[in-house]
Protein backbone atom coordinates (compact mmCIF):
# COMPACT_ATOMS: atom_id res chain seq x y z
CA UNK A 1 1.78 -2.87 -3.11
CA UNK A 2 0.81 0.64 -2.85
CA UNK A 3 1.12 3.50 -4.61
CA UNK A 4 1.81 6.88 -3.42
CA UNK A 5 -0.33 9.29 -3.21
CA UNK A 6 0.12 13.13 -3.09
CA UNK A 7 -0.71 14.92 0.22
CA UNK A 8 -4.37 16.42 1.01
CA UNK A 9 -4.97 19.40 0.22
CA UNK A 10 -7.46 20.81 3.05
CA UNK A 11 -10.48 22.22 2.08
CA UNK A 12 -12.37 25.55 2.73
CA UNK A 13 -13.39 24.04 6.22
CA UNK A 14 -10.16 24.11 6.59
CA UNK A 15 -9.30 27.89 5.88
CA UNK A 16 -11.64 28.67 9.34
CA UNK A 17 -13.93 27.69 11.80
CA UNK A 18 -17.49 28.38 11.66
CA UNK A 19 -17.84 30.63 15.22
CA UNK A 20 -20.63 28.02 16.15
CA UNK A 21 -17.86 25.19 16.18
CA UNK A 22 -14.99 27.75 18.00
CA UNK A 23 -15.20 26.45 21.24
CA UNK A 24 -14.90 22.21 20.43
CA UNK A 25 -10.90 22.82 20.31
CA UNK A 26 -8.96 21.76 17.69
CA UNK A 27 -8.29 17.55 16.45
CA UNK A 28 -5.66 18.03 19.29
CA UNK A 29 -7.85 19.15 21.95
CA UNK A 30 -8.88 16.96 25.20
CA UNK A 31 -12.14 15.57 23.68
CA UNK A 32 -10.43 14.48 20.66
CA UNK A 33 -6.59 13.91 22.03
CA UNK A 34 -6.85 9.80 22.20
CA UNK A 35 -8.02 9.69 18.98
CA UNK A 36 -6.06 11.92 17.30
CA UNK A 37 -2.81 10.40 18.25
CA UNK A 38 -4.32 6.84 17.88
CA UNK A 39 -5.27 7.51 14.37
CA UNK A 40 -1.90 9.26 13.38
CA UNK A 41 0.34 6.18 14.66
CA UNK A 42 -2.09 3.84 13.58
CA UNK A 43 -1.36 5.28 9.99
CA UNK A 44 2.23 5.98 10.36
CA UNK A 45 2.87 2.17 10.97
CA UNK A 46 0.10 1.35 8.44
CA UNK A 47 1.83 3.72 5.69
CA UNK A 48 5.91 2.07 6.98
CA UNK A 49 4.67 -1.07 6.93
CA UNK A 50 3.62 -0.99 3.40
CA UNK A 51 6.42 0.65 2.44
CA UNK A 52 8.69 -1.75 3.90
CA UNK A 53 7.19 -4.95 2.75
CA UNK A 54 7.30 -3.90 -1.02
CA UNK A 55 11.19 -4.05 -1.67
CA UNK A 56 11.33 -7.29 0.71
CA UNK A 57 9.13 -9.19 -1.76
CA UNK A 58 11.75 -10.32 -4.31
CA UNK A 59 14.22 -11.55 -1.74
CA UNK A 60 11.85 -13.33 -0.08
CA UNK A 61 10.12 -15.03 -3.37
CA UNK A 62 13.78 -15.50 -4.37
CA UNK A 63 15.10 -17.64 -1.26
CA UNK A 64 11.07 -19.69 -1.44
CA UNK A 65 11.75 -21.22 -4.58
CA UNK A 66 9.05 -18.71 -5.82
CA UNK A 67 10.31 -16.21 -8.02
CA UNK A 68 8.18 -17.49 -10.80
CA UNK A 69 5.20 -17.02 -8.47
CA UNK A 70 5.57 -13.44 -7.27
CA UNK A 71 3.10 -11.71 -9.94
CA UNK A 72 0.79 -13.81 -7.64
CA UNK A 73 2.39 -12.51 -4.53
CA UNK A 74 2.39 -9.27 -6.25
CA UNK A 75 -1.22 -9.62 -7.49
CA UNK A 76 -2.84 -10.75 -4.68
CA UNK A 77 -2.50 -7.81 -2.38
CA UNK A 78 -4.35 -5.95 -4.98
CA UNK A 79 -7.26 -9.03 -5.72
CA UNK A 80 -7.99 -8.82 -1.98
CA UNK A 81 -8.08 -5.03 -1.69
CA UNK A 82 -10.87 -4.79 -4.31
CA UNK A 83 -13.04 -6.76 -2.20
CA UNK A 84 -12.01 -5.53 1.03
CA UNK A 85 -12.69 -1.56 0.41
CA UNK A 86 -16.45 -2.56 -0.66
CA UNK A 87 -17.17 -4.95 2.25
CA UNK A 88 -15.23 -2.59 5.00
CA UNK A 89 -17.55 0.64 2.83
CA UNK A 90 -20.92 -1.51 3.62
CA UNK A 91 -19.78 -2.62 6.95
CA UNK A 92 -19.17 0.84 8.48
CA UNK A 93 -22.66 2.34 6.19
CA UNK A 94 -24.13 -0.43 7.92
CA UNK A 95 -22.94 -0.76 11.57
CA UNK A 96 -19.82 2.14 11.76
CA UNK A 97 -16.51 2.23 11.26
CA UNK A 98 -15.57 0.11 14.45
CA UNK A 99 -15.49 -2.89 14.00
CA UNK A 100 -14.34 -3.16 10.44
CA UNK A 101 -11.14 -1.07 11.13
CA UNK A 102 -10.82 -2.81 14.59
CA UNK A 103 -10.75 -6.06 12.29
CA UNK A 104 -8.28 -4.40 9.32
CA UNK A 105 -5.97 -3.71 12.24
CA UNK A 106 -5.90 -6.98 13.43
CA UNK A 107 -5.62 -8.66 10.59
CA UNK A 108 -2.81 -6.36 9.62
CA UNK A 109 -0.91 -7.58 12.71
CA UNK A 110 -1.45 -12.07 12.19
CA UNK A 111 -0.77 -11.44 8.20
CA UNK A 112 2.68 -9.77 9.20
CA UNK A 113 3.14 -12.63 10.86
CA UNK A 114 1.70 -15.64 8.54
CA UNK A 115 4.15 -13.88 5.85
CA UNK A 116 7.22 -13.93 8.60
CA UNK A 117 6.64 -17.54 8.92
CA UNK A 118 6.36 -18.69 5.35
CA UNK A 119 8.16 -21.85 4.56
CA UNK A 120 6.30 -21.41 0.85
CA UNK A 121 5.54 -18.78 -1.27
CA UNK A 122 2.10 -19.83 -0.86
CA UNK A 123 2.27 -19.31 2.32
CA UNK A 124 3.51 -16.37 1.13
CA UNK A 125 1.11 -15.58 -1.33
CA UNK A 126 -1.65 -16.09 1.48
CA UNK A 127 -0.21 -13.99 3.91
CA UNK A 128 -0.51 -10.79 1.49
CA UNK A 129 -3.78 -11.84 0.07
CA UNK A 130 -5.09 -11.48 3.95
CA UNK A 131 -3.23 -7.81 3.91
CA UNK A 132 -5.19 -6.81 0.94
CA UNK A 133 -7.85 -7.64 2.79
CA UNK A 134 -7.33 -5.76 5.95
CA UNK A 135 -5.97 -2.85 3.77
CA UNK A 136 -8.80 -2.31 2.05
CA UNK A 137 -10.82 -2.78 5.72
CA UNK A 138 -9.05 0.03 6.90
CA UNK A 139 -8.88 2.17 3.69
CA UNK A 140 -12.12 3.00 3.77
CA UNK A 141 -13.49 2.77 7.43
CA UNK A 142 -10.69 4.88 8.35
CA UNK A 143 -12.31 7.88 6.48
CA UNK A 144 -15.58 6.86 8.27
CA UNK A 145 -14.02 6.46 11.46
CA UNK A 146 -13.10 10.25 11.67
CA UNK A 147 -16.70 10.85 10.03
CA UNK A 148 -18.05 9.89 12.99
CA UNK A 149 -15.35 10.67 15.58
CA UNK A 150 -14.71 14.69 14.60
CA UNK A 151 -17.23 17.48 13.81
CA UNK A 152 -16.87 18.44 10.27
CA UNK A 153 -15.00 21.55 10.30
CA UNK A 154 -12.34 19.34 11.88
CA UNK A 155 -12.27 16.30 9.52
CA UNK A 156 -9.46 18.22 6.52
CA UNK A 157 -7.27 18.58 9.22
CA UNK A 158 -7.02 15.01 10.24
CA UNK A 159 -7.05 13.66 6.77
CA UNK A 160 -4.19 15.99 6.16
CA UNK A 161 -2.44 15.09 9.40
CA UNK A 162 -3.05 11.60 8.77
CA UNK A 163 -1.71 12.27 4.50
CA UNK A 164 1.36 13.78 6.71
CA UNK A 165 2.07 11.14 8.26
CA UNK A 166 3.17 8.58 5.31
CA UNK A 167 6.22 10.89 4.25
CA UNK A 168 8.94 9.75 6.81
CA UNK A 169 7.67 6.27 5.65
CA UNK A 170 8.48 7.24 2.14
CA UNK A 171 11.84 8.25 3.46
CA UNK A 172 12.83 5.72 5.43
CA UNK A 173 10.77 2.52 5.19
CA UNK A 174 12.54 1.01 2.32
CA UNK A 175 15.88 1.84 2.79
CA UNK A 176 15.55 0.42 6.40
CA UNK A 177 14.03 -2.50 5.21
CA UNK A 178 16.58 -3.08 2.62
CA UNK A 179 19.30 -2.65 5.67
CA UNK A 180 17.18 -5.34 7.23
CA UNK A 181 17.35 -7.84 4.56
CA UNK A 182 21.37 -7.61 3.62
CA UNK A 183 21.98 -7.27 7.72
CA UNK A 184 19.59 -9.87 8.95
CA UNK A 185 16.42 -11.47 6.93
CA UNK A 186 13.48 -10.49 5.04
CA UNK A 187 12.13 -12.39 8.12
CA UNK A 188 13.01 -9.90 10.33
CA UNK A 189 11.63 -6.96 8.81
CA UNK A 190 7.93 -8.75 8.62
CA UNK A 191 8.24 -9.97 12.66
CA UNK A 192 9.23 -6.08 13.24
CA UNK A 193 6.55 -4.58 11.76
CA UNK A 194 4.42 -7.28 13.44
CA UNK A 195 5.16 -6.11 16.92
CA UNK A 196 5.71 -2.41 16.01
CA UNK A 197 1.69 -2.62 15.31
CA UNK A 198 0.32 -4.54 17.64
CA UNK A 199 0.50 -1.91 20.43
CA UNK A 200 -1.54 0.70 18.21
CA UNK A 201 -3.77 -1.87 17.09
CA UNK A 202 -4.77 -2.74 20.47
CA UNK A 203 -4.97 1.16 21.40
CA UNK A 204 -7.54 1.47 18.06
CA UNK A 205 -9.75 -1.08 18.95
CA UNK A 206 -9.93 0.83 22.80
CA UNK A 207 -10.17 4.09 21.48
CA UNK A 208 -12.84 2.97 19.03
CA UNK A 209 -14.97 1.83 21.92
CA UNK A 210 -15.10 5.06 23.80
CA UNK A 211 -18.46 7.34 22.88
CA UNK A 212 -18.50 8.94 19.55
CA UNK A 213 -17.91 12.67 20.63
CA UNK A 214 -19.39 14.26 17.82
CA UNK A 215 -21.71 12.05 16.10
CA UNK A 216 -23.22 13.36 12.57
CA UNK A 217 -24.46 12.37 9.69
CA UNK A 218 -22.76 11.83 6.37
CA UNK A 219 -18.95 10.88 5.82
CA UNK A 220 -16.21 13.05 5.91
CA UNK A 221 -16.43 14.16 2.57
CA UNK A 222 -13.84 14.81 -0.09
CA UNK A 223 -10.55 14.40 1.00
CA UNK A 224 -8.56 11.05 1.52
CA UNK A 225 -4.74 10.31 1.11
CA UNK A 226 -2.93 7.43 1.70
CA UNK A 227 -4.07 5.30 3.43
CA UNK A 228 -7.75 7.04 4.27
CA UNK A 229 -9.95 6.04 1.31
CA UNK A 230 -12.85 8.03 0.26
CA UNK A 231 -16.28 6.60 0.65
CA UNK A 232 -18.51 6.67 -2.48
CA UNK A 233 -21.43 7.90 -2.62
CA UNK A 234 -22.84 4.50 -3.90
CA UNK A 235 -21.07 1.41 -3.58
CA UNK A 236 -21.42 -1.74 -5.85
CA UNK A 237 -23.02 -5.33 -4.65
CA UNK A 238 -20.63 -7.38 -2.59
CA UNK A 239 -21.03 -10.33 -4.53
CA UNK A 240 -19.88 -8.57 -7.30
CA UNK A 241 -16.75 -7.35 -5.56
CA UNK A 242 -15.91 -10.91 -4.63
CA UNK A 243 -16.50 -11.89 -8.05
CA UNK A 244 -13.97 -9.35 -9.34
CA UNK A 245 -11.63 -10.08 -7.10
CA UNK A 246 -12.17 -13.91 -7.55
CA UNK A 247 -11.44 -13.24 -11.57
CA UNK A 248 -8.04 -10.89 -10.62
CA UNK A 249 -6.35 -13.52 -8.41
CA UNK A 250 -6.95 -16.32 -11.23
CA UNK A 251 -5.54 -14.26 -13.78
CA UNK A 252 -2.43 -13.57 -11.49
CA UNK A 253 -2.32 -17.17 -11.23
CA UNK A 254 -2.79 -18.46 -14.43
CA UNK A 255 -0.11 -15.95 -15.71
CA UNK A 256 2.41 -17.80 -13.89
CA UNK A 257 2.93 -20.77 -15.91
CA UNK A 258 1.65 -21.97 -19.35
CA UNK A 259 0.21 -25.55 -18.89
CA UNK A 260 -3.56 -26.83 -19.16
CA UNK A 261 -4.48 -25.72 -15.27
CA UNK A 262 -2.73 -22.25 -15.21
CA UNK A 263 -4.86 -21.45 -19.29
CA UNK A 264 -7.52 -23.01 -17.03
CA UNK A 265 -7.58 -20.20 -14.85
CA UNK A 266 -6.44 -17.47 -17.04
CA UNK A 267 -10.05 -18.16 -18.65
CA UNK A 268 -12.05 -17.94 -15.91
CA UNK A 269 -10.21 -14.63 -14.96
CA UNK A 270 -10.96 -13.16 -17.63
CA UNK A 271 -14.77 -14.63 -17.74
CA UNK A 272 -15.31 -13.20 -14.69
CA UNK A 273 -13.50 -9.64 -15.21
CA UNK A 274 -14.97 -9.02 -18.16
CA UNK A 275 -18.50 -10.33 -17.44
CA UNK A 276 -18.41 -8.09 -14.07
CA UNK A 277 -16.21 -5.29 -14.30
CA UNK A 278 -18.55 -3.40 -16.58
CA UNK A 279 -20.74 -2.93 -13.43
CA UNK A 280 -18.56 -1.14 -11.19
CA UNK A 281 -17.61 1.56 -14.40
CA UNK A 282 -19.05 4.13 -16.42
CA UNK A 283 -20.34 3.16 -20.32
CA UNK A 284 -17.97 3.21 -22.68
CA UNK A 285 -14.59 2.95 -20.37
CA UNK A 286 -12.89 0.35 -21.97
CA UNK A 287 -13.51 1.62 -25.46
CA UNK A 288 -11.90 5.09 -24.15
CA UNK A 289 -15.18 7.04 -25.43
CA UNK A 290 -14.95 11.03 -24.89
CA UNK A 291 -15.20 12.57 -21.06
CA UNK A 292 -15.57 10.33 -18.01
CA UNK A 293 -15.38 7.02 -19.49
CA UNK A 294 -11.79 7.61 -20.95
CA UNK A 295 -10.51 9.34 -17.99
CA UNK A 296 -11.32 5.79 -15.56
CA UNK A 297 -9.90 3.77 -18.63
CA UNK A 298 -6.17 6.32 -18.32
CA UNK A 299 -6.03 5.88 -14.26
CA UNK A 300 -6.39 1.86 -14.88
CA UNK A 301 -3.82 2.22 -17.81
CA UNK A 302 -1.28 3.94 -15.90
CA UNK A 303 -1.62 2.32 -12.28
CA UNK A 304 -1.43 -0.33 -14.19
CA UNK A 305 2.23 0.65 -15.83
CA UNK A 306 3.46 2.01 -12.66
CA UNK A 307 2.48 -1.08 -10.41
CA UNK A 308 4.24 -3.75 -13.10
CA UNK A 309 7.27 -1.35 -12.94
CA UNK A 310 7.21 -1.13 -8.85
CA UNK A 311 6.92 -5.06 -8.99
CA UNK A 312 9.16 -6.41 -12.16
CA UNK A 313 12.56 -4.01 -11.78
CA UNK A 314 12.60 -5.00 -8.10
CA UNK A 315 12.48 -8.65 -8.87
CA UNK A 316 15.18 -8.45 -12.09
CA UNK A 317 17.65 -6.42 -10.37
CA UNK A 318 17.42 -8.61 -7.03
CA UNK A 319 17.29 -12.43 -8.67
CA UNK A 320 19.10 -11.67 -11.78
CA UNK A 321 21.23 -8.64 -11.36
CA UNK A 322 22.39 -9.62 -7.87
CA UNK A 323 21.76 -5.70 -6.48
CA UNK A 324 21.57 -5.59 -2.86
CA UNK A 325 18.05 -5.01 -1.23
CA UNK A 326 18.89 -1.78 0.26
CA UNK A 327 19.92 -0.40 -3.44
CA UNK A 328 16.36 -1.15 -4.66
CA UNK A 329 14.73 0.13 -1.08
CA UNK A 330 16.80 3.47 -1.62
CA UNK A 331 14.89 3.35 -5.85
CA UNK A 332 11.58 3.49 -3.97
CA UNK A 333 12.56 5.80 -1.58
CA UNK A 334 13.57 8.23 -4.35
CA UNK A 335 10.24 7.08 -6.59
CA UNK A 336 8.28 8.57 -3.22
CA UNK A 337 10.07 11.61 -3.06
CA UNK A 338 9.45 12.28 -6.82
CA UNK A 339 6.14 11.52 -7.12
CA UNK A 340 5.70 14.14 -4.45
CA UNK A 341 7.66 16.74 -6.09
CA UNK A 342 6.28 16.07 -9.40
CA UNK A 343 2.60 16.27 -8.29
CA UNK A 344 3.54 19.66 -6.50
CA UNK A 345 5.17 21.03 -9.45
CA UNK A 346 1.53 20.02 -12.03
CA UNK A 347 -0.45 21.84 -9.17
CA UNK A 348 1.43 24.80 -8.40
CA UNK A 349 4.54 25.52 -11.71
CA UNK A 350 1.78 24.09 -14.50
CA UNK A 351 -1.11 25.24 -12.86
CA UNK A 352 -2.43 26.79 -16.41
CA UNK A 353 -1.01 23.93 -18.43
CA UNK A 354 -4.28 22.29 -19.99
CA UNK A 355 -4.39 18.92 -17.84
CA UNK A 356 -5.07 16.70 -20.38
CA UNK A 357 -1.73 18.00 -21.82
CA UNK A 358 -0.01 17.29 -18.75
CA UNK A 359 -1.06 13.63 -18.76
CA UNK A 360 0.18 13.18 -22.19
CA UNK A 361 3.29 14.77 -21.04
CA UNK A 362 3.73 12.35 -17.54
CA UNK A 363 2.38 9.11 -20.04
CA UNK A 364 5.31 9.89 -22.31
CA UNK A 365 7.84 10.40 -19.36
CA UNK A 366 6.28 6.73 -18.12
CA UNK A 367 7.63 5.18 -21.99
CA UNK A 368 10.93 6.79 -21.28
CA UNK A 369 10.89 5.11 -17.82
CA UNK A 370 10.12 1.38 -19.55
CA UNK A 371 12.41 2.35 -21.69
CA UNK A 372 15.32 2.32 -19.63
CA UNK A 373 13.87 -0.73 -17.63
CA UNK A 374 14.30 -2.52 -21.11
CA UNK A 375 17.69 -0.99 -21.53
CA UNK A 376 18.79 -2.31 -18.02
CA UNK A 377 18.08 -5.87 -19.10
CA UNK A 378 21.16 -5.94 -21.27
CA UNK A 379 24.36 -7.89 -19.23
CA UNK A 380 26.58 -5.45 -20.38
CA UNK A 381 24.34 -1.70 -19.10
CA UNK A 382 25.04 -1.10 -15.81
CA UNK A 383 22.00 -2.49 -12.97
CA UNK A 384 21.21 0.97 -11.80
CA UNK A 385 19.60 1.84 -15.52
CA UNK A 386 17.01 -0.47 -14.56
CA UNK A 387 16.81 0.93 -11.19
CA UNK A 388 16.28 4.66 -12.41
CA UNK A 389 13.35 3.46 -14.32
CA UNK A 390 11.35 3.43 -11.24
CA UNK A 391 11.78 7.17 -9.85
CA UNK A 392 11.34 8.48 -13.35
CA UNK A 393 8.27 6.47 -13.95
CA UNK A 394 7.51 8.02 -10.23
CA UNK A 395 7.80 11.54 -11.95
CA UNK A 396 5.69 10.37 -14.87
CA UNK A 397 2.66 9.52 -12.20
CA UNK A 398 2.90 12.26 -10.06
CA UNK A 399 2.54 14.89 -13.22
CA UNK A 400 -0.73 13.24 -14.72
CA UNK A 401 -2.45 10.88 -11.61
CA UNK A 402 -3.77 13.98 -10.07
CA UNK A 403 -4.67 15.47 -13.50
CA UNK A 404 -6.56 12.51 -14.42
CA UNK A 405 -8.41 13.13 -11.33
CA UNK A 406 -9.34 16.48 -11.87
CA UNK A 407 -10.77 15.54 -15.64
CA UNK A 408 -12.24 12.71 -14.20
CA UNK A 409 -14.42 14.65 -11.71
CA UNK A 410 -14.96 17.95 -14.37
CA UNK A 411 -16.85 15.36 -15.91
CA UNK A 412 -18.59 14.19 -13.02
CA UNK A 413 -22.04 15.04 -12.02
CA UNK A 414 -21.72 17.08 -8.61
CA UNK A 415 -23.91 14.49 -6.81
CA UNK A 416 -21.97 11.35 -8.38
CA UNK A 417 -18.65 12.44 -7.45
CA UNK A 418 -18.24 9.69 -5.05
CA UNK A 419 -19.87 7.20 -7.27
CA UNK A 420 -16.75 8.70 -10.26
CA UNK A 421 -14.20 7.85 -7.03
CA UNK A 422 -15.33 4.52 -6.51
CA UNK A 423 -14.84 3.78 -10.34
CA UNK A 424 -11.14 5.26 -10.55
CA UNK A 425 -10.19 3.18 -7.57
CA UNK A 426 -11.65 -0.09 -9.26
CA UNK A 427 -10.06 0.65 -12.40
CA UNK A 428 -6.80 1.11 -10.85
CA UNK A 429 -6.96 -1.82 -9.09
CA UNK A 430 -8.02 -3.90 -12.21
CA UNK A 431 -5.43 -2.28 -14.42
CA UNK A 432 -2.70 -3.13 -11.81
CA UNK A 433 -3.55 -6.79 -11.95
CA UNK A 434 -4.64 -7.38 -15.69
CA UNK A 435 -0.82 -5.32 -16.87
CA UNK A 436 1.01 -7.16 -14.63
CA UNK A 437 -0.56 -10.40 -14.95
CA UNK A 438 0.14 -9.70 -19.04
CA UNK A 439 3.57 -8.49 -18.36
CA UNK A 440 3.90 -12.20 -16.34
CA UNK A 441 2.48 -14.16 -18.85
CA UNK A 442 4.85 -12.83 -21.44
CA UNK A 443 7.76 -13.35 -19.25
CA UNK A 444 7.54 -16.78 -18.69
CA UNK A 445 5.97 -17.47 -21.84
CA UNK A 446 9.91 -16.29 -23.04
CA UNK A 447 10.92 -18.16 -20.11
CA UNK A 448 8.94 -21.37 -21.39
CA UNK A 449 10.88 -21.01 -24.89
CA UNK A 450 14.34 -20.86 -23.97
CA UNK A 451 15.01 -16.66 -24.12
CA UNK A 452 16.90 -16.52 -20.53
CA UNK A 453 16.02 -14.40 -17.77
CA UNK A 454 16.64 -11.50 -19.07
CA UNK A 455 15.76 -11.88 -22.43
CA UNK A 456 12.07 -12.58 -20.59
CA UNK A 457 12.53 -9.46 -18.38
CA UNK A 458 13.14 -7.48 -22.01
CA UNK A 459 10.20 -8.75 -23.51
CA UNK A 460 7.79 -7.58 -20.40
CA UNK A 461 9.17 -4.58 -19.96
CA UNK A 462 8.98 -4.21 -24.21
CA UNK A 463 4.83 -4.85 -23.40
CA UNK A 464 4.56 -2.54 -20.85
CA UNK A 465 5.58 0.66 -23.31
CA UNK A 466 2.01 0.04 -24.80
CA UNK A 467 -0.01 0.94 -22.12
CA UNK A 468 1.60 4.42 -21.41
CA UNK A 469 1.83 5.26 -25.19
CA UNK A 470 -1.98 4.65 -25.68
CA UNK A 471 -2.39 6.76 -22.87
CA UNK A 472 -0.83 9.46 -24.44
CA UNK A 473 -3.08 8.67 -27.69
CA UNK A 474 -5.77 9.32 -25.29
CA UNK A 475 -5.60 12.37 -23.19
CA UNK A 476 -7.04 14.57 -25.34
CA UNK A 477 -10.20 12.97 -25.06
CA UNK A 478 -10.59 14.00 -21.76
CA UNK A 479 -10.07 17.31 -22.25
CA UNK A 480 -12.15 19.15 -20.40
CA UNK A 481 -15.03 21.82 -22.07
């Protein structure tokens, strides 16, 4: 699972050329044509493919036998990505971006089709656990790739092409999927995807072995968007990485059930999270204390929130509410569309609202959002009260994610910028699996003890108002000098 993220916003390079660099064409011109176009469907199908394989989930757990499992199917992705972005980051520092997005693009393609072919939801499970994986291979390398592939007045123009290209899959990759899966199967729309990519993935890895036309130093630089991840300046041990991401997928798994083996796992989770996380983030981050630490601590809080949200009401309204698939694509459809429009509307309408107002304000819009996902477990409210709660928590993010990020790097020493990057994308990641996983365990804790279905649903979604109310507790200790 993925969340949105608002477009690029291209930098002074962007504004104009340097007269040196007038006559090496634009990211359209012959010397850069291949790639250009290579990159852009590349990322297209990336962005639609993600997009489409979110709402599928819950049908799919639902006719494995698995619905109790998908926090784990859920979870995974996320695990996988933590230690994917660091090794693809080292790989391309090391050696370029070739070969580690030639390998995230392959990948991409057999862990369509592992999940197509599931006859488990481990299966299942293992099949998005390998797309983590290649999406965090070709989250960062990406960035690198066009590093090394375009001079640098060039590069804000294909990460904002490339940020460009994930809106028509915001508009029409769950919806279509959701067609797929009440026309067809939620088999079909993971075989589709599989050979809609392999033809660009092949192109990549032929593109990528042509002569670097404008080899330079450095990366690309601020900028990144979905789907192109920004390289930190310093990037944490691989073994720690692994660790982390070790500790994340027991915790999804132990969340799942409430025996001996699953508390088993839940404590080695949490051994290894909170024995290693510390490393990858600043001091003081998980006590909230004043400036940068407290700002990483609010993007894990609320990625957290949303991601629980974007995984939970899917599942309730499909298993237990009996809504059709396309009805829940069409909620994250809208959730895209609003997270946009609310993130334009902080930068451009509040522009001289203090930000760490504005997060207090989107944190508090996120508690209304639970709200009406605990509202929408109730037989007698109507499903799409449940549904609603994910575009509205949509508008909650897009008002105070990019406000969090401008706090965060206010706070930030110019020349650890990208090492402030690195540590509100691992915070994000670990929020998103250590809410959900809680939001799990107290479902089928309820589950365990008789409540019903949706009596369990009411009781995660009841945990999940903490995290955006503490938030709002918070946001004034990031305010900026």
């Amino acid at each position: 699972m993925r969340e949105p993220v608002s477009p690029v916003s291209p930098g002074p390079a962007d504004a104009a050329d340097p007269p040196a660099a007038s006559g090496s064409g634009g990211i359209f011109s012959p010397p850069h044509l291949a790639a250009t176009l290579t990159f852009t469907v590349v990322m297209f199908l990336t962005g639609f493919a993600a997009l489409a394989v979110v709402p599928t989930l819950p049908t799919a757990a639902r006719d494995l036998d698995g619905v109790s499992l998908f926090p784990v199917v859920a979870g995974c992705f996320v695990a996988a990505g933590l230690f994917g972005g660091v090794l693809g980051g080292h790989w391309a520092d090391r050696s370029g971006a070739r070969r580690p997005l030639a390998l995230g693009m392959v990948l991409s393609v057999l862990t369509l089709l592992v999940s197509a072919s599931s006859v488990s939801v481990w299966q299942l499970a293992a099949g998005r656990f390998v797309d983590g994986l290649a999406a965090g291979l070709v989250a960062v390398s990406v960035t690198t790739a066009i590093g090394q592939t375009y001079p640098e007045h060039l590069r804000p123009r294909m990460l904002a092409l490339l940020s460009a290209g994930w809106v028509l899959p915001s508009l029409l990759g769950p919806p279509l999927a959701g067609l797929a899966v009440q026309w067809w199967s939620w088999r079909a729309v993971f075989y589709g995807l599989a050979a809609l990519t392999a033809l660009p993935a092949v192109a990549l890895v032929l593109v990528l072995r042509r002569p670097v036309p404008h080899p330079s130093a450095g990366g690309p630089g601020a900028g990144g968007g979905p789907g192109a991840g920004q390289v930190p300046a310093e990037r944490p041990p691989l073994l720690v990485a692994g660790l982390l991401s070790a500790g994340a997928a027991l915790g999804q798994y132990g969340a799942s059930a409430w025996d001996p083996r699953h508390l088993a796992a839940v404590a080695a989770g949490v051994v290894l999270l909170v024995g290693f996380a510390p490393r990858l983030l600043p001091r003081g981050t998980w006590r909230g204390a004043r400036g940068l630490p407290v700002t990483v601590l609010l993007r894990g809080l609320t990625s957290g929130t949303y991601f629980a949200v974007e995984a939970l009401v899917p599942l309730m309204l499909i298993t237990e509410r009996r809504v059709d698939a396309v009805v829940v694509g069409a909620a994250f459809t809208a959730s895209a569309v609003l997270w946009a429009g609310a993130s334009w509307v902080q930068g451009r309408v509040l522009q001289h609202v203090a930000r760490h107002r504005l997060v207090t304000a989107g944190a508090l819009v996120m508690a209304a959002a639970v709200a009406l996902a605990v509202a929408g477990c109730s037989g007698g409210a109507p499903p799409v009260t449940a549904a609603a709660a994910m575009p509205l928590s949509a508008v909650g993010m897009g008002l105070l994610d990019p406000c969090v990020t401008v706090l965060s790097l206010g706070h930030s020493l110019p020349h650890r910028q990208g090492h402030t990057t690195s540590a509100l994308q691992t915070n994000m990641n670990l929020g998103q699996v250590v809410v959900l996983a809680s939001a799990s365990a107290v479902l089928n804790a309820c589950l365990a003890a008789g409540a019903g279905p949706l009596g369990g649903y009411r009781a995660a979604f009841a945990l999940l108002l903490l995290p955006p109310l503490l938030v709002a507790a918070l946001a004034v200790r990031a305010r900026g000098d």
